[in-house]
Structure formats: C-alpha cells, structure tokens
PDB file of N, CA and C in Angstrom:
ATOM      1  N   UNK A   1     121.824 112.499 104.851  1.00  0.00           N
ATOM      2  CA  UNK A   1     120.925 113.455 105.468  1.00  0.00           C
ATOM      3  C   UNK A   1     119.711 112.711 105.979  1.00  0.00           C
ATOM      4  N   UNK A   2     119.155 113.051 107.223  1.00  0.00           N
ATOM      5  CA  UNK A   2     118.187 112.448 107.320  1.00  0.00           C
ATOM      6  C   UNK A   2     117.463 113.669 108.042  1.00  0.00           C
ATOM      7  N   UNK A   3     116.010 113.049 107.817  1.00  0.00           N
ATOM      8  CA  UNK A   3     114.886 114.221 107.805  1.00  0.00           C
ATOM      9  C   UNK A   3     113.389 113.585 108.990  1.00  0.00           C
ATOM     10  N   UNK A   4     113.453 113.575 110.091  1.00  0.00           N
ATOM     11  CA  UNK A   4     112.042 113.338 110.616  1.00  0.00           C
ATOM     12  C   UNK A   4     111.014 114.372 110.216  1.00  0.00           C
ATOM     13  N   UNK A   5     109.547 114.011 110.339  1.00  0.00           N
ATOM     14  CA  UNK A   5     108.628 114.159 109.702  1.00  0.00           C
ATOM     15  C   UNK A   5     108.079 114.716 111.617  1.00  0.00           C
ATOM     16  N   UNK A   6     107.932 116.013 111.891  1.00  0.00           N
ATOM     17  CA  UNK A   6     107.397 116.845 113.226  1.00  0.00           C
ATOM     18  C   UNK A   6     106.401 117.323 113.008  1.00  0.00           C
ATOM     19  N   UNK A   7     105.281 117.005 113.136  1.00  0.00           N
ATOM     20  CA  UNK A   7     104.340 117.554 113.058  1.00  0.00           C
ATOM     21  C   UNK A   7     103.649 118.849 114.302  1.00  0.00           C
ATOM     22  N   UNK A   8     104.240 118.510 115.002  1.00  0.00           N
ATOM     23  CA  UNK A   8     104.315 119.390 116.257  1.00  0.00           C
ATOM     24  C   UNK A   8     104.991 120.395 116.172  1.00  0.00           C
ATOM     25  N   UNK A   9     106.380 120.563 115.144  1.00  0.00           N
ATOM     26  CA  UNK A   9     106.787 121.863 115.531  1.00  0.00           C
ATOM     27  C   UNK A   9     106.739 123.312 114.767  1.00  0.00           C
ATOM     28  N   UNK A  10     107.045 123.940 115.770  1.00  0.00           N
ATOM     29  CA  UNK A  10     107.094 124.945 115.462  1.00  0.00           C
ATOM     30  C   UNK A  10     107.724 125.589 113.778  1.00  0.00           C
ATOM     31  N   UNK A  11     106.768 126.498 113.334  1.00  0.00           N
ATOM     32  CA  UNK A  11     107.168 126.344 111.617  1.00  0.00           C
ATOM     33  C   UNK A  11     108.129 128.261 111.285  1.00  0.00           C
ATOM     34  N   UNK A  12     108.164 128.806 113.001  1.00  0.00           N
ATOM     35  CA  UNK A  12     108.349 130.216 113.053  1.00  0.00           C
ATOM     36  C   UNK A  12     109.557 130.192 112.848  1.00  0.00           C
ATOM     37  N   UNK A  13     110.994 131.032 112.763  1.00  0.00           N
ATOM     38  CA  UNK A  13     112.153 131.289 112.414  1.00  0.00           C
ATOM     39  C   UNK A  13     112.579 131.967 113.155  1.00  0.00           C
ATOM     40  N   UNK A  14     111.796 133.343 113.932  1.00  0.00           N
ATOM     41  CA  UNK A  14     112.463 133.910 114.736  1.00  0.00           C
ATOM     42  C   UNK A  14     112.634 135.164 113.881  1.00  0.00           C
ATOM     43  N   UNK A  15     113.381 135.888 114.524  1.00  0.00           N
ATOM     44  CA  UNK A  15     113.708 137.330 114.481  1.00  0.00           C
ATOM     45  C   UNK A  15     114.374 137.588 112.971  1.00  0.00           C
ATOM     46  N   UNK A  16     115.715 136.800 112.887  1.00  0.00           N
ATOM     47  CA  UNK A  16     116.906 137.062 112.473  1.00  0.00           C
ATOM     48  C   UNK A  16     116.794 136.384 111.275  1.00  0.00           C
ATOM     49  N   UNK A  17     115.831 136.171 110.455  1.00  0.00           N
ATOM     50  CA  UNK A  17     115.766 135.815 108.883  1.00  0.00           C
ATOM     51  C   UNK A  17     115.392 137.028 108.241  1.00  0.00           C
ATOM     52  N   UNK A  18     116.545 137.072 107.277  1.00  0.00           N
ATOM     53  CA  UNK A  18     115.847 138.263 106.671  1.00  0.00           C
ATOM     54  C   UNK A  18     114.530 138.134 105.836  1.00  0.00           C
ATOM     55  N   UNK A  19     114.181 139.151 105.702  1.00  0.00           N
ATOM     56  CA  UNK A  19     112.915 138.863 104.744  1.00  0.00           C
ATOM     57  C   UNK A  19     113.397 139.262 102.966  1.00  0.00           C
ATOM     58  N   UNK A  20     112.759 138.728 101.958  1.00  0.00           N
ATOM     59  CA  UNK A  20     112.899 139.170 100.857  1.00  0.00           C
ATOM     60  C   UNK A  20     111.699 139.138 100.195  1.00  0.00           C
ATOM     61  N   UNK A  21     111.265 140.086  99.707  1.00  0.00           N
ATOM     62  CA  UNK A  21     110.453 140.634  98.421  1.00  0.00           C
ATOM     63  C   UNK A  21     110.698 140.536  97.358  1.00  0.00           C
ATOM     64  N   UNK A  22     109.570 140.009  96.753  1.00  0.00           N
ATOM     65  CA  UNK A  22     109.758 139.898  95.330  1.00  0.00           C
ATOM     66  C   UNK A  22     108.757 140.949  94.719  1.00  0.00           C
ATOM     67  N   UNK A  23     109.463 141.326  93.635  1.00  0.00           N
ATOM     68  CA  UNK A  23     109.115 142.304  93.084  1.00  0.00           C
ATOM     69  C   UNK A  23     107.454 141.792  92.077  1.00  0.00           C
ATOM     70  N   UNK A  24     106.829 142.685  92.055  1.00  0.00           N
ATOM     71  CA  UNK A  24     105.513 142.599  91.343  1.00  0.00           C
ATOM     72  C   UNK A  24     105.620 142.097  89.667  1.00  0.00           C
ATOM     73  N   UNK A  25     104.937 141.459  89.489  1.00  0.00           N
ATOM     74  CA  UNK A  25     104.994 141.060  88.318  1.00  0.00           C
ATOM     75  C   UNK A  25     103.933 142.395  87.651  1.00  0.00           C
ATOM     76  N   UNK A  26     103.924 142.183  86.474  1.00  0.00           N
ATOM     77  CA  UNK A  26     103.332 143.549  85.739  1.00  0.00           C
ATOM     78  C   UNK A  26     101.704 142.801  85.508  1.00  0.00           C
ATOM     79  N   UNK A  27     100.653 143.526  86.219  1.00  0.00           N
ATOM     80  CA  UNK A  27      99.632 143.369  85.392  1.00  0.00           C
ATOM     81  C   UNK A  27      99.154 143.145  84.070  1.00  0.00           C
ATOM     82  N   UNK A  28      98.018 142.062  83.901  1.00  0.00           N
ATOM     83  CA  UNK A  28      97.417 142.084  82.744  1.00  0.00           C
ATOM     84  C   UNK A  28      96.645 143.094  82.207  1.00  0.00           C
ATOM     85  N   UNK A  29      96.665 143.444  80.931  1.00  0.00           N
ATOM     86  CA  UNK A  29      96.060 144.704  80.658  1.00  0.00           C
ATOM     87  C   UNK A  29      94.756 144.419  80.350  1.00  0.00           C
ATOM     88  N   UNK A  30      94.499 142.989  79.840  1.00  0.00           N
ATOM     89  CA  UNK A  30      93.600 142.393  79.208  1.00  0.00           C
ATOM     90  C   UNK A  30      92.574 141.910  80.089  1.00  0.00           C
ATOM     91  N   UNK A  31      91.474 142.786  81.485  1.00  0.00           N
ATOM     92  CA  UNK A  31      90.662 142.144  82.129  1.00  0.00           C
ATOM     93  C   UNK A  31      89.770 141.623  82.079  1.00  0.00           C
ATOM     94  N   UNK A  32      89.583 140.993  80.444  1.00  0.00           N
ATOM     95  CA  UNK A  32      88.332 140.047  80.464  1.00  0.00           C
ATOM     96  C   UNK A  32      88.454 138.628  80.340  1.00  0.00           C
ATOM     97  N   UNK A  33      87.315 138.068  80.637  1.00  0.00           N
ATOM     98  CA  UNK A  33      87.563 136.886  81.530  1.00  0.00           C
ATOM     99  C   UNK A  33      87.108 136.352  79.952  1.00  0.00           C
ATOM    100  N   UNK A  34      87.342 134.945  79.277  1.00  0.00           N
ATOM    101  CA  UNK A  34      87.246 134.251  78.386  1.00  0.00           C
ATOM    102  C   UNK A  34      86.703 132.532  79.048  1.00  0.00           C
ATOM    103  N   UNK A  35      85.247 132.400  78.884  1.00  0.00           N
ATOM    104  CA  UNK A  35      84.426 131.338  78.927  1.00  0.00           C
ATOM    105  C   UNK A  35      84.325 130.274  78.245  1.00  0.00           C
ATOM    106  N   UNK A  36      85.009 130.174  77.192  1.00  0.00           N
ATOM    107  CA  UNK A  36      84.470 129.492  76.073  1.00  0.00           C
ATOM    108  C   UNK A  36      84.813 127.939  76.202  1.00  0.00           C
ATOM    109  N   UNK A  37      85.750 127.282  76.969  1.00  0.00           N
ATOM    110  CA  UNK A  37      85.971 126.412  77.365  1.00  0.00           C
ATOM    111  C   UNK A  37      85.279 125.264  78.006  1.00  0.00           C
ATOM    112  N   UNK A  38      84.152 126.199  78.892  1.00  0.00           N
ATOM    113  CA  UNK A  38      82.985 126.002  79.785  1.00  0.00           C
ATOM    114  C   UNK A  38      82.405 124.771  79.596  1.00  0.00           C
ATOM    115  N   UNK A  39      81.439 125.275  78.263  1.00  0.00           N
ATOM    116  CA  UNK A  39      80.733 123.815  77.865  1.00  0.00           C
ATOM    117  C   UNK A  39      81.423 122.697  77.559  1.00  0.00           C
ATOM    118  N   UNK A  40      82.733 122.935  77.128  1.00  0.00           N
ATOM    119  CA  UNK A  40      83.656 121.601  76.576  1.00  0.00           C
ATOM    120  C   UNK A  40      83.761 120.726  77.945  1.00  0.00           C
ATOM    121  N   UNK A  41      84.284 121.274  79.079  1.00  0.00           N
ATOM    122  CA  UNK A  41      84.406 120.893  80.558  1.00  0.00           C
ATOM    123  C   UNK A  41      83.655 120.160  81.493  1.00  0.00           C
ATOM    124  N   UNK A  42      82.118 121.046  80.930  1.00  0.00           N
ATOM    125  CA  UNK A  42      80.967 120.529  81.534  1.00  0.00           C
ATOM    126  C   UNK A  42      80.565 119.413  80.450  1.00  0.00           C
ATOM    127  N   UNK A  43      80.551 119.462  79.565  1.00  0.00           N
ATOM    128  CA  UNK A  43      80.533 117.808  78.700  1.00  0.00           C
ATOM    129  C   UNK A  43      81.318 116.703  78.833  1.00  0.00           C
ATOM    130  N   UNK A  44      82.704 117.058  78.667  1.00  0.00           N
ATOM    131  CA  UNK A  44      83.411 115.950  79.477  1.00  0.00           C
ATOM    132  C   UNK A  44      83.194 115.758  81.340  1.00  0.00           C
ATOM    133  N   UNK A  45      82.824 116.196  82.243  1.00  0.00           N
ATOM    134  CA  UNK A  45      82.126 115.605  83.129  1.00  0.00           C
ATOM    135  C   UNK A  45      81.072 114.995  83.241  1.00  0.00           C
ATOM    136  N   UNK A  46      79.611 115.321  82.240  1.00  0.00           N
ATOM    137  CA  UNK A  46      79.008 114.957  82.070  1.00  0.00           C
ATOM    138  C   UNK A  46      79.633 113.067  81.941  1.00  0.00           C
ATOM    139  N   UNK A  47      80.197 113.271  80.807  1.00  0.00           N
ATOM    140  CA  UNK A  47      81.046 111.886  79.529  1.00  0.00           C
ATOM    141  C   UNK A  47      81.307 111.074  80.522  1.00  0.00           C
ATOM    142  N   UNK A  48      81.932 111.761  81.653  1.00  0.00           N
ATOM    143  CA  UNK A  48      82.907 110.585  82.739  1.00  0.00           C
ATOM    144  C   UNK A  48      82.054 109.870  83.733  1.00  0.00           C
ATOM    145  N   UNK A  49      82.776 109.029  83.985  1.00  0.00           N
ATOM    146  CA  UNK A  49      82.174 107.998  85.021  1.00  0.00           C
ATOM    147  C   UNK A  49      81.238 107.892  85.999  1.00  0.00           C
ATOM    148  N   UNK A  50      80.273 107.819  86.546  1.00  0.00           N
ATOM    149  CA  UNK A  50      79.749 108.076  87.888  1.00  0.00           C
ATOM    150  C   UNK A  50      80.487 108.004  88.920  1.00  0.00           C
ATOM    151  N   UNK A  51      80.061 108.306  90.169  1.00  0.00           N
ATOM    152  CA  UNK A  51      80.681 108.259  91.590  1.00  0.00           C
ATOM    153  C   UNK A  51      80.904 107.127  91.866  1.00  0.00           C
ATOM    154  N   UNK A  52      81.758 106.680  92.640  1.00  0.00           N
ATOM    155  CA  UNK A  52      82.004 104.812  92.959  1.00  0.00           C
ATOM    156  C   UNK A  52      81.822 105.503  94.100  1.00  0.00           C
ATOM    157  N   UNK A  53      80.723 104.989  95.271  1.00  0.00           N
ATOM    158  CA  UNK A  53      80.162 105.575  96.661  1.00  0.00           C
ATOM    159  C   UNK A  53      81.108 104.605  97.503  1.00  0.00           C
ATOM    160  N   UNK A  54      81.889 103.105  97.069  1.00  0.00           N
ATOM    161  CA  UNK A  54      82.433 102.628  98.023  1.00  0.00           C
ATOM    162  C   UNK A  54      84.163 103.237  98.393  1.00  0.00           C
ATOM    163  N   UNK A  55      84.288 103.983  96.685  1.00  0.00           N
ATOM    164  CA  UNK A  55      85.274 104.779  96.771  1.00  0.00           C
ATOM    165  C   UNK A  55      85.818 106.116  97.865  1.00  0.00           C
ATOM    166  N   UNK A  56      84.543 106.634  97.751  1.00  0.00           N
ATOM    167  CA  UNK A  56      84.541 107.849  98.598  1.00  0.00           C
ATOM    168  C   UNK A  56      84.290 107.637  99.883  1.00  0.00           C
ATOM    169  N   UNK A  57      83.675 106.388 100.423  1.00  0.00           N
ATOM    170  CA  UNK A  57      83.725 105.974 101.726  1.00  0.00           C
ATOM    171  C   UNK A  57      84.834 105.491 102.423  1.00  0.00           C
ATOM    172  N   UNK A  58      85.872 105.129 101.394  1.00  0.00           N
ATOM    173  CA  UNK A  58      87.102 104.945 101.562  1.00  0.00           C
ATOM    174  C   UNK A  58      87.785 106.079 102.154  1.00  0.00           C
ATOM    175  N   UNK A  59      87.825 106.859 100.830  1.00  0.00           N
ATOM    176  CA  UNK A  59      88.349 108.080 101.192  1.00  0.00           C
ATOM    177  C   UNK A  59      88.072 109.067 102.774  1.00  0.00           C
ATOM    178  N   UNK A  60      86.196 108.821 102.824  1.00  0.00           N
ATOM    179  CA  UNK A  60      86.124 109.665 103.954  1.00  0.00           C
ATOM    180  C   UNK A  60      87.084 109.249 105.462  1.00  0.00           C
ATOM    181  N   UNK A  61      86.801 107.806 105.390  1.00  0.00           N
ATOM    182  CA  UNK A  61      86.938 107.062 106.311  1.00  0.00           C
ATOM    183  C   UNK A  61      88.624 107.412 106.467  1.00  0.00           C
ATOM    184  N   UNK A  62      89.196 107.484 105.709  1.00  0.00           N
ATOM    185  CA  UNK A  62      90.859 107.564 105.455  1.00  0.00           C
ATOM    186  C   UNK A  62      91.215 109.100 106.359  1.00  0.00           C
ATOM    187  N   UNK A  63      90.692 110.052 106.091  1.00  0.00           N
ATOM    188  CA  UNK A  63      90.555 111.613 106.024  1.00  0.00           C
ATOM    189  C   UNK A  63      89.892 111.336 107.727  1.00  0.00           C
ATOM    190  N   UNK A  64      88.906 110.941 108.147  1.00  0.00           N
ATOM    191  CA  UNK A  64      88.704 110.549 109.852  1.00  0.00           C
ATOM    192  C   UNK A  64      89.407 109.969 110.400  1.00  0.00           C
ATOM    193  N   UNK A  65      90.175 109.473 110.045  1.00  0.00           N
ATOM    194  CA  UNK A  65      91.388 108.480 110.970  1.00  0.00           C
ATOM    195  C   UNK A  65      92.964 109.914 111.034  1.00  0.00           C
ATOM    196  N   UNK A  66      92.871 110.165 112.315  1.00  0.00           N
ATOM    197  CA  UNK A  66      93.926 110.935 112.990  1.00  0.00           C
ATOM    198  C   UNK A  66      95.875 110.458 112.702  1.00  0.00           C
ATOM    199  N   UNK A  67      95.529 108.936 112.426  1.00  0.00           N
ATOM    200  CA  UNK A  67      96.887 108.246 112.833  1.00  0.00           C
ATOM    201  C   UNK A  67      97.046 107.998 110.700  1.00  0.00           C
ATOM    202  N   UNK A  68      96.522 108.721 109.735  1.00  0.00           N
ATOM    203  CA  UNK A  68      96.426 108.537 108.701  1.00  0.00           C
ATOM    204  C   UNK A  68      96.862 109.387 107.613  1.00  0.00           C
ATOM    205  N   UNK A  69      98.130 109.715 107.240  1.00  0.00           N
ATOM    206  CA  UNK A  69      98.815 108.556 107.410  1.00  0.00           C
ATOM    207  C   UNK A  69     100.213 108.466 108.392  1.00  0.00           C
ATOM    208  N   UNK A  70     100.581 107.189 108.716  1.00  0.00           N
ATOM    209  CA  UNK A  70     101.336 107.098 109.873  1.00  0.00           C
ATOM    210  C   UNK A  70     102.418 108.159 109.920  1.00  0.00           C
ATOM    211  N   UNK A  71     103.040 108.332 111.109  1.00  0.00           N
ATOM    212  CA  UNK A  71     104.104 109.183 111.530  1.00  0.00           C
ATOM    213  C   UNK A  71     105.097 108.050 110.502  1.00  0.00           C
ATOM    214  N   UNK A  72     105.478 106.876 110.729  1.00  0.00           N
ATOM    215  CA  UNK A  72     106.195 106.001 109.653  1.00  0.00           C
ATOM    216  C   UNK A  72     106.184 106.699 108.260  1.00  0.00           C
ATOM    217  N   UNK A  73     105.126 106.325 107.826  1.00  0.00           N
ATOM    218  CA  UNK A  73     104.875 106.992 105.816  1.00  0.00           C
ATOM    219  C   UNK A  73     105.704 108.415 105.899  1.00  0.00           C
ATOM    220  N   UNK A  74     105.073 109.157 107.297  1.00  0.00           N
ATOM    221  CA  UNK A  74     105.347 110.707 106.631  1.00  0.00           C
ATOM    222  C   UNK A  74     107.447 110.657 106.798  1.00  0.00           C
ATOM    223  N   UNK A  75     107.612 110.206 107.661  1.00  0.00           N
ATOM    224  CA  UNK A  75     109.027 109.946 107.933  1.00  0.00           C
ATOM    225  C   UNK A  75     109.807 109.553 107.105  1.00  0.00           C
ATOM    226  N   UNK A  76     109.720 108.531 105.878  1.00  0.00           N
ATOM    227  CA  UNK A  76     109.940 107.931 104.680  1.00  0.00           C
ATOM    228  C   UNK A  76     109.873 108.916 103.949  1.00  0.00           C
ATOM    229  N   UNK A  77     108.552 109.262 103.535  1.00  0.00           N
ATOM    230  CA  UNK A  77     108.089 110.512 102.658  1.00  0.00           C
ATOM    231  C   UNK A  77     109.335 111.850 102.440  1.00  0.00           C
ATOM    232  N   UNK A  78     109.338 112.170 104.102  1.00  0.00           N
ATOM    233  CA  UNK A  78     109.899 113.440 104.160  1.00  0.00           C
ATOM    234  C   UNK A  78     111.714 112.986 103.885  1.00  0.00           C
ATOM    235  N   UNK A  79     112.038 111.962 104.329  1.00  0.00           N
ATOM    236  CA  UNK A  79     113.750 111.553 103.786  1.00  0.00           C
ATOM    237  C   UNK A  79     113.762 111.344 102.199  1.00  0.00           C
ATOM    238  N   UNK A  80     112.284 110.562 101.461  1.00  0.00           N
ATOM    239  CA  UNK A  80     112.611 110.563 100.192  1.00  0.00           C
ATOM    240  C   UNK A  80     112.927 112.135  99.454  1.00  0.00           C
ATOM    241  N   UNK A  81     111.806 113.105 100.183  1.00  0.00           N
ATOM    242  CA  UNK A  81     111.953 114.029  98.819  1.00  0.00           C
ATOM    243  C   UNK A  81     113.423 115.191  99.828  1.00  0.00           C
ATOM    244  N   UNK A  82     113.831 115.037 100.929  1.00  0.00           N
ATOM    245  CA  UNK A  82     115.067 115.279 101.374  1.00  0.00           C
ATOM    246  C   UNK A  82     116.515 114.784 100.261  1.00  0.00           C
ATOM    247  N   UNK A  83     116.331 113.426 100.294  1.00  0.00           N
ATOM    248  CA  UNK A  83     117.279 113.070  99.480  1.00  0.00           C
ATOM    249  C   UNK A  83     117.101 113.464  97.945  1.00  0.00           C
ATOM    250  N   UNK A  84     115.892 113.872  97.165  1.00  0.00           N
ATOM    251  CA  UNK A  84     115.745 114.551  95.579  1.00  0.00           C
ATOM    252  C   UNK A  84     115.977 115.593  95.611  1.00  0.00           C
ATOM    253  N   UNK A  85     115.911 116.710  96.727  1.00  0.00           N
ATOM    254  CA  UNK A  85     115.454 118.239  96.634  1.00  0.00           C
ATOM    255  C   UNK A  85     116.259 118.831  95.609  1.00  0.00           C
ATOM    256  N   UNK A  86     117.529 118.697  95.615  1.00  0.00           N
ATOM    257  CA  UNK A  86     118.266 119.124  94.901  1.00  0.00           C
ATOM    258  C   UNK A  86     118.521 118.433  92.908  1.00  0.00           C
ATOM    259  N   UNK A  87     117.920 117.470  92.961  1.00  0.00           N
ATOM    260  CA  UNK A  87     117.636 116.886  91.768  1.00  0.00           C
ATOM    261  C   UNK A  87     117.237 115.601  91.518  1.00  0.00           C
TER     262      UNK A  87
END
C-alpha cells in the first residue's frame, strides 16, 4: 500500500457516504467540579525547569518555515502509520 501525503486535497466525500450517529453517552449526575489537584500542579511547575529561550526560538523559527516539515517527512510519515493502521 502506498500512501502520499496531499495537502491540497480536498477532505469532502460527497453526497453518497452515509452518515452515522452515535448515540449519547449518559450524563454525569455529579456537576461539581473537584480542584484539589491544583496546588499539587502548580508546585510541580513551579519545581520544573526554566524556559531554555534558545529552545523556543527553535521551535518558533521551525513553526515560520512553510516547507516544515517537508512534503518528503510527511510522505514517509503518512506510508509509516498506513502500513500500522491495522496493528
């Protein structure tokens, strides 16, 4: 099987797919919200590392580049998880 990676196309189906619904799952009866976690969360961020600023300049810089990542990677990408889908 092989799988190109289109970024251009069209993602519509057309007329003739049926549609299916899934049925509602049953509400929670229980609508209160439970916080208590909060401070544990906000302490371990506190705990962790600072920002690495050359890190995130990486990143931005990665995220501005149009050709990133290549039509190549995504092409690979999209045949690897083609060839797992099923297991």
């Amino acid at each position: 099987m092989e799988v190109d990676f289109n970024p251009g196309r069209s993602l519509t189906t057309g007329g003739n797919q049926p549609v299916v619904r899934r049925e509602t799952s049953a509400t929670a009866t229980d609508n209160t919200m439970s916080f208590d976690q909060t401070s544990s969360l906000q302490q371990t961020l506190k705990d962790s590392s600072t920002v690495r600023p050359e890190k995130v300049a990486q990143a931005s810089a990665l995220v501005a580049d149009p050709s990133y990542p290549s039509d190549d990677v995504l092409d690979r990408l999209a045949g690897l998880l083609a060839q797992h889908i099923n297991g």
